[in-house]
N, C-alpha and C. Protein backbone atom coordinates (compact mmCIF):
# COMPACT_ATOMS: atom_id res chain seq x y z
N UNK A 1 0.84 -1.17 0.00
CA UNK A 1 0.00 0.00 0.00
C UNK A 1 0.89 1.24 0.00
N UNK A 2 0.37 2.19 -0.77
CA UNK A 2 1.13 3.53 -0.77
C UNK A 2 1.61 4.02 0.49
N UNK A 3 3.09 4.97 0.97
CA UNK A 3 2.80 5.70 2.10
C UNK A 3 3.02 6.86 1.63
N UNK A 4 2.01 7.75 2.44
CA UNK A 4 2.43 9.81 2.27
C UNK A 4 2.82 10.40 3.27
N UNK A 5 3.71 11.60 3.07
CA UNK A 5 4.54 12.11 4.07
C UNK A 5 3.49 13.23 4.06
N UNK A 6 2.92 13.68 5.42
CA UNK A 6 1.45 14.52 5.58
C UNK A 6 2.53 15.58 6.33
N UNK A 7 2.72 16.78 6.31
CA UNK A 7 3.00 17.88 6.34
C UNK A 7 1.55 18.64 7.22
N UNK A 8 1.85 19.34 8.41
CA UNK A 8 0.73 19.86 9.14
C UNK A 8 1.60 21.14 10.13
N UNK A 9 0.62 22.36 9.90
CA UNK A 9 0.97 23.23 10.25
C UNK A 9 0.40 23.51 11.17
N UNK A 10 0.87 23.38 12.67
CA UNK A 10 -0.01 23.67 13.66
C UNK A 10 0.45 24.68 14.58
N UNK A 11 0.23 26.02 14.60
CA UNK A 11 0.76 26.96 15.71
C UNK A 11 0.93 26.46 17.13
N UNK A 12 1.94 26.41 18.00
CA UNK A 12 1.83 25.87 19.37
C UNK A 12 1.89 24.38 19.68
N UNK A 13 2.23 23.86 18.43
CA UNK A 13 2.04 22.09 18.75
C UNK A 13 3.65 22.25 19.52
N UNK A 14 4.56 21.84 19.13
CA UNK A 14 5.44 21.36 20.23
C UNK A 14 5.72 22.02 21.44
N UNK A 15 4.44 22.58 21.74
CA UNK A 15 5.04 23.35 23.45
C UNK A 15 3.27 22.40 23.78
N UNK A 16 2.66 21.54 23.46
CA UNK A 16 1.45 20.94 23.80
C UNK A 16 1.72 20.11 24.50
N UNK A 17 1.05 19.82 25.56
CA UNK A 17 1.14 18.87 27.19
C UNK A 17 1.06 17.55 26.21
N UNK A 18 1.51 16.78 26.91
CA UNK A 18 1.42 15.05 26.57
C UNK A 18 -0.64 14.71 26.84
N UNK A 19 -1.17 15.27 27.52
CA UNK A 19 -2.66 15.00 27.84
C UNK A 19 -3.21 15.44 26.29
N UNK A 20 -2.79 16.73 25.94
CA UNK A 20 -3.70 17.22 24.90
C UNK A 20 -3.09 16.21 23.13
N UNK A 21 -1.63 15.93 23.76
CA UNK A 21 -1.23 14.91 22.51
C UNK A 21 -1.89 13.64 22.46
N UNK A 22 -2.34 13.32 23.53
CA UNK A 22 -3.04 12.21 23.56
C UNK A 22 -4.21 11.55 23.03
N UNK A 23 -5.02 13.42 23.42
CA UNK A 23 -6.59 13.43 23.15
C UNK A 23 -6.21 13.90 21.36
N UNK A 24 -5.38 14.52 21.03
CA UNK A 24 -5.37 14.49 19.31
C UNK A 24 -5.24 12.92 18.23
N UNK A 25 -3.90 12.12 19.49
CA UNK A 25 -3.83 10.86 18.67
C UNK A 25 -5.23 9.71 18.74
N UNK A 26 -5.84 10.26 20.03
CA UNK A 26 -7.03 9.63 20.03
C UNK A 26 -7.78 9.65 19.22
N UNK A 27 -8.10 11.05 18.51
CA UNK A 27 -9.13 11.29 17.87
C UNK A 27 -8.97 10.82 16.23
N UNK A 28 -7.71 10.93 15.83
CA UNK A 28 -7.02 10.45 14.81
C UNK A 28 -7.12 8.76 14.74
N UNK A 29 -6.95 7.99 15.99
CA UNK A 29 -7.41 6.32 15.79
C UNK A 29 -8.75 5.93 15.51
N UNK A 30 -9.39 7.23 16.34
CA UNK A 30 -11.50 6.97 15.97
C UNK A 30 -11.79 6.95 14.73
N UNK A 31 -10.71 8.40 13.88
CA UNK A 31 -11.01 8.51 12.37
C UNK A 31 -10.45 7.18 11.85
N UNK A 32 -9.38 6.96 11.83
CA UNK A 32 -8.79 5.69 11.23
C UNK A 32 -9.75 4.61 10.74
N UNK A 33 -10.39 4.49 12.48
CA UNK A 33 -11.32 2.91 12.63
C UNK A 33 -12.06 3.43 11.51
N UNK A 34 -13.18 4.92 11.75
CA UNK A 34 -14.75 4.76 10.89
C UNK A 34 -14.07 5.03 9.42
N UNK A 35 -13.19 4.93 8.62
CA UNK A 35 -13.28 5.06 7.53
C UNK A 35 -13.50 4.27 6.90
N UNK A 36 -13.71 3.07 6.78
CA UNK A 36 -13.90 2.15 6.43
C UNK A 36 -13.55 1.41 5.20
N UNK A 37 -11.97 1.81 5.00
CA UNK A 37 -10.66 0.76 4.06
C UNK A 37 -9.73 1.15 4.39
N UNK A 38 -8.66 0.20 3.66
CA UNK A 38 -7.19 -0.01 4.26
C UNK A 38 -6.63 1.92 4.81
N UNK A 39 -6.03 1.78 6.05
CA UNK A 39 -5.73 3.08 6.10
C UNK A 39 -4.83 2.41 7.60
N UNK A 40 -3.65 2.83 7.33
CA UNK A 40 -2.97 3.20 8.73
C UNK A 40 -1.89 4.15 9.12
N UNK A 41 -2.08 4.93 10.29
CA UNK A 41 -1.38 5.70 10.58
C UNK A 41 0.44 4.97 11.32
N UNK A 42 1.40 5.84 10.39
CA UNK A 42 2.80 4.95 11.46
C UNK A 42 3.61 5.40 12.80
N UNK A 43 3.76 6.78 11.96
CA UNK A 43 4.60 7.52 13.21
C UNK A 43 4.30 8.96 12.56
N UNK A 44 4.75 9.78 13.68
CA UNK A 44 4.46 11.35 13.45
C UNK A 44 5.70 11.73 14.33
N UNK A 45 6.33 13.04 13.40
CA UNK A 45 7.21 13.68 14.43
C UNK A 45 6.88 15.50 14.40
N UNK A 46 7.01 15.35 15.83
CA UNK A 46 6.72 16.96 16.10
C UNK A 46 7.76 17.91 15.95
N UNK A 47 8.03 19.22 15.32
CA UNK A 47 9.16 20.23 15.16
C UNK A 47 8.50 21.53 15.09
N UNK A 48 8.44 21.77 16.40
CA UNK A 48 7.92 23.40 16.93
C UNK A 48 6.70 23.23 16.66
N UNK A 49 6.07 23.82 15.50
CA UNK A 49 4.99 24.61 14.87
C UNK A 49 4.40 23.87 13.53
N UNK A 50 5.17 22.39 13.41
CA UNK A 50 4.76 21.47 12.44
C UNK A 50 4.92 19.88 12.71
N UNK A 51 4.27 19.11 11.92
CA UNK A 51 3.95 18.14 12.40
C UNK A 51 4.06 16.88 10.88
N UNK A 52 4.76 16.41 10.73
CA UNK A 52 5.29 15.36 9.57
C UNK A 52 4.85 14.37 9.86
N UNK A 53 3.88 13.61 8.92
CA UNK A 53 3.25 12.41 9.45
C UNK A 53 3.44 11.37 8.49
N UNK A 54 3.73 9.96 8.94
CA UNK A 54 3.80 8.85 7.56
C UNK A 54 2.35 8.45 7.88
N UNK A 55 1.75 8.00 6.94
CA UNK A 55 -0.05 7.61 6.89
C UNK A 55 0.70 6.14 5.55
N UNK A 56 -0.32 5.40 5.80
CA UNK A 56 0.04 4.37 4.51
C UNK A 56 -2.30 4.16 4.19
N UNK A 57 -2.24 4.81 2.76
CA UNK A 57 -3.35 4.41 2.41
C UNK A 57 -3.78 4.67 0.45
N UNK A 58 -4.94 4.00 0.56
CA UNK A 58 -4.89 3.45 -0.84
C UNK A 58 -4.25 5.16 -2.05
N UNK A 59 -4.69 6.11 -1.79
CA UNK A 59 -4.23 7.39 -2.38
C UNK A 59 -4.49 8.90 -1.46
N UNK A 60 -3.96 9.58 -2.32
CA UNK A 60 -3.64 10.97 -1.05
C UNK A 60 -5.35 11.38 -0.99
N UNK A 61 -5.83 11.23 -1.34
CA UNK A 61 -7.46 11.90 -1.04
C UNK A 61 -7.63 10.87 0.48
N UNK A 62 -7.45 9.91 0.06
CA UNK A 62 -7.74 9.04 1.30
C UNK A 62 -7.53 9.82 2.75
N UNK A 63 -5.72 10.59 2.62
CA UNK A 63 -5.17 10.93 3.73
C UNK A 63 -6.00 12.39 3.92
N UNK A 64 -6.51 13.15 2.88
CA UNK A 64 -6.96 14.43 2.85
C UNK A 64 -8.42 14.08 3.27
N UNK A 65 -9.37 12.85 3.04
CA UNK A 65 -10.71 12.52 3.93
C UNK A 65 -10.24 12.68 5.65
N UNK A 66 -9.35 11.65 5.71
CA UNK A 66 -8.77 11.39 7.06
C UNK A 66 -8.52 12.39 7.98
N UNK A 67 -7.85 13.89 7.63
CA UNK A 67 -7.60 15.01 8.07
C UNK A 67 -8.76 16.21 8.22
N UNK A 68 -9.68 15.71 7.31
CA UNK A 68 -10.95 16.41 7.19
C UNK A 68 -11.99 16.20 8.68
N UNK A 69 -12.64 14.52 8.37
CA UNK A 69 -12.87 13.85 9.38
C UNK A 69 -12.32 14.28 10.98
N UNK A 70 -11.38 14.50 10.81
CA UNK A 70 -10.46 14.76 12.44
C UNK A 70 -10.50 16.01 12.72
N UNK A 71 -10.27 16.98 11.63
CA UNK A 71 -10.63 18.52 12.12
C UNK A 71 -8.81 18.59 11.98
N UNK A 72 -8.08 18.04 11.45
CA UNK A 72 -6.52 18.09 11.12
C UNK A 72 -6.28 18.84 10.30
N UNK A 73 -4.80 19.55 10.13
CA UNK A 73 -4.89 20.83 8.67
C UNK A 73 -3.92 19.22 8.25
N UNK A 74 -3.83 19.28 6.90
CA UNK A 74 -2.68 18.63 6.07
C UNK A 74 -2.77 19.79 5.03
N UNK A 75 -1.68 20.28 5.24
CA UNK A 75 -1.18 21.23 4.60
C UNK A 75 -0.56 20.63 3.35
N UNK A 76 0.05 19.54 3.23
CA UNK A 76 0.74 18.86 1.85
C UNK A 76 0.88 17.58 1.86
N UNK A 77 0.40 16.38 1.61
CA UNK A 77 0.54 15.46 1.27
C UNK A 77 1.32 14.86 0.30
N UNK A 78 2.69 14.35 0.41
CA UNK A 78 3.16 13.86 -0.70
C UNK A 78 3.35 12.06 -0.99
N UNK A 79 3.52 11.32 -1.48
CA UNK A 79 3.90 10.14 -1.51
C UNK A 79 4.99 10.01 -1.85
N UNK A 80 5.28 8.77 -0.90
CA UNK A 80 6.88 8.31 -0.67
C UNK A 80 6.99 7.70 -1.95
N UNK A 81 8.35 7.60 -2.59
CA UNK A 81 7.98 6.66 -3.35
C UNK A 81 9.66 6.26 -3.26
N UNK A 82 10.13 6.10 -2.31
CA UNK A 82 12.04 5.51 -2.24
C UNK A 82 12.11 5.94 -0.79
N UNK A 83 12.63 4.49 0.04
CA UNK A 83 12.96 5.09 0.94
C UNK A 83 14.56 4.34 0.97
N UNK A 84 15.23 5.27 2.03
CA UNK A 84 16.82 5.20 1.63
C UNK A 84 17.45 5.16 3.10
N UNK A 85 18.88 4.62 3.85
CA UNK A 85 18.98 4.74 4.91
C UNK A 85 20.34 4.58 5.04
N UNK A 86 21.40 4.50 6.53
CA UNK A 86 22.09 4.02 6.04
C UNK A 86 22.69 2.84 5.32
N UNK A 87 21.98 1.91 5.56
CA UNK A 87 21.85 0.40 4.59
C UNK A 87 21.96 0.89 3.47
N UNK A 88 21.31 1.67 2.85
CA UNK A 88 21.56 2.04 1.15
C UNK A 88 23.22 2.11 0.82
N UNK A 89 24.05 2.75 1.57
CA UNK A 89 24.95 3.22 0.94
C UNK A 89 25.75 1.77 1.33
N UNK A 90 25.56 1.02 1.93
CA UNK A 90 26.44 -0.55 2.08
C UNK A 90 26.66 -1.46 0.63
């Protein structure tokens, strides 16, 4: 299944309590469940005032329903399409 790198612009996210990160990833697993096809969220990393997310689902509208649903900005959705590490260069 495809993955997209979800780009989210959120004023004040990395100064946000672990309670209120909680109640966001919560609300993000409720959307997950009711959508009803392949869709999963992997990891997200926080940097100040933005928020980079890997999502794996059938195409980027999928991830742009998903963000809708939740009340999430996705500011840019792109798809991965190579991933590389240090193993690559071995």
């Amino acid at each position: 299944m495809p993955q997209f790198v979800v780009e989210r612009n959120i004023p004040g996210l990395g100064k946000m309590d672990k309670e209120t990160l909680k109640a966001i990833s919560a609300k993000s697993n409720a959307v997950v469940a009711g959508l009803g096809e392949p869709y999963s969220w992997i990891t997200s990393y926080v940097t100040g005032d933005k928020m980079y997310c890997v999502h794996e689902a059938e195409s980027a509208e999928t991830v742009y329903r998903h963000a809708r649903e939740g009340g999430f900005p996705a500011d840019r959705v792109t798809e991965i399409t190579t991933l590389i590490g240090p193993h690559t260069g071995r």
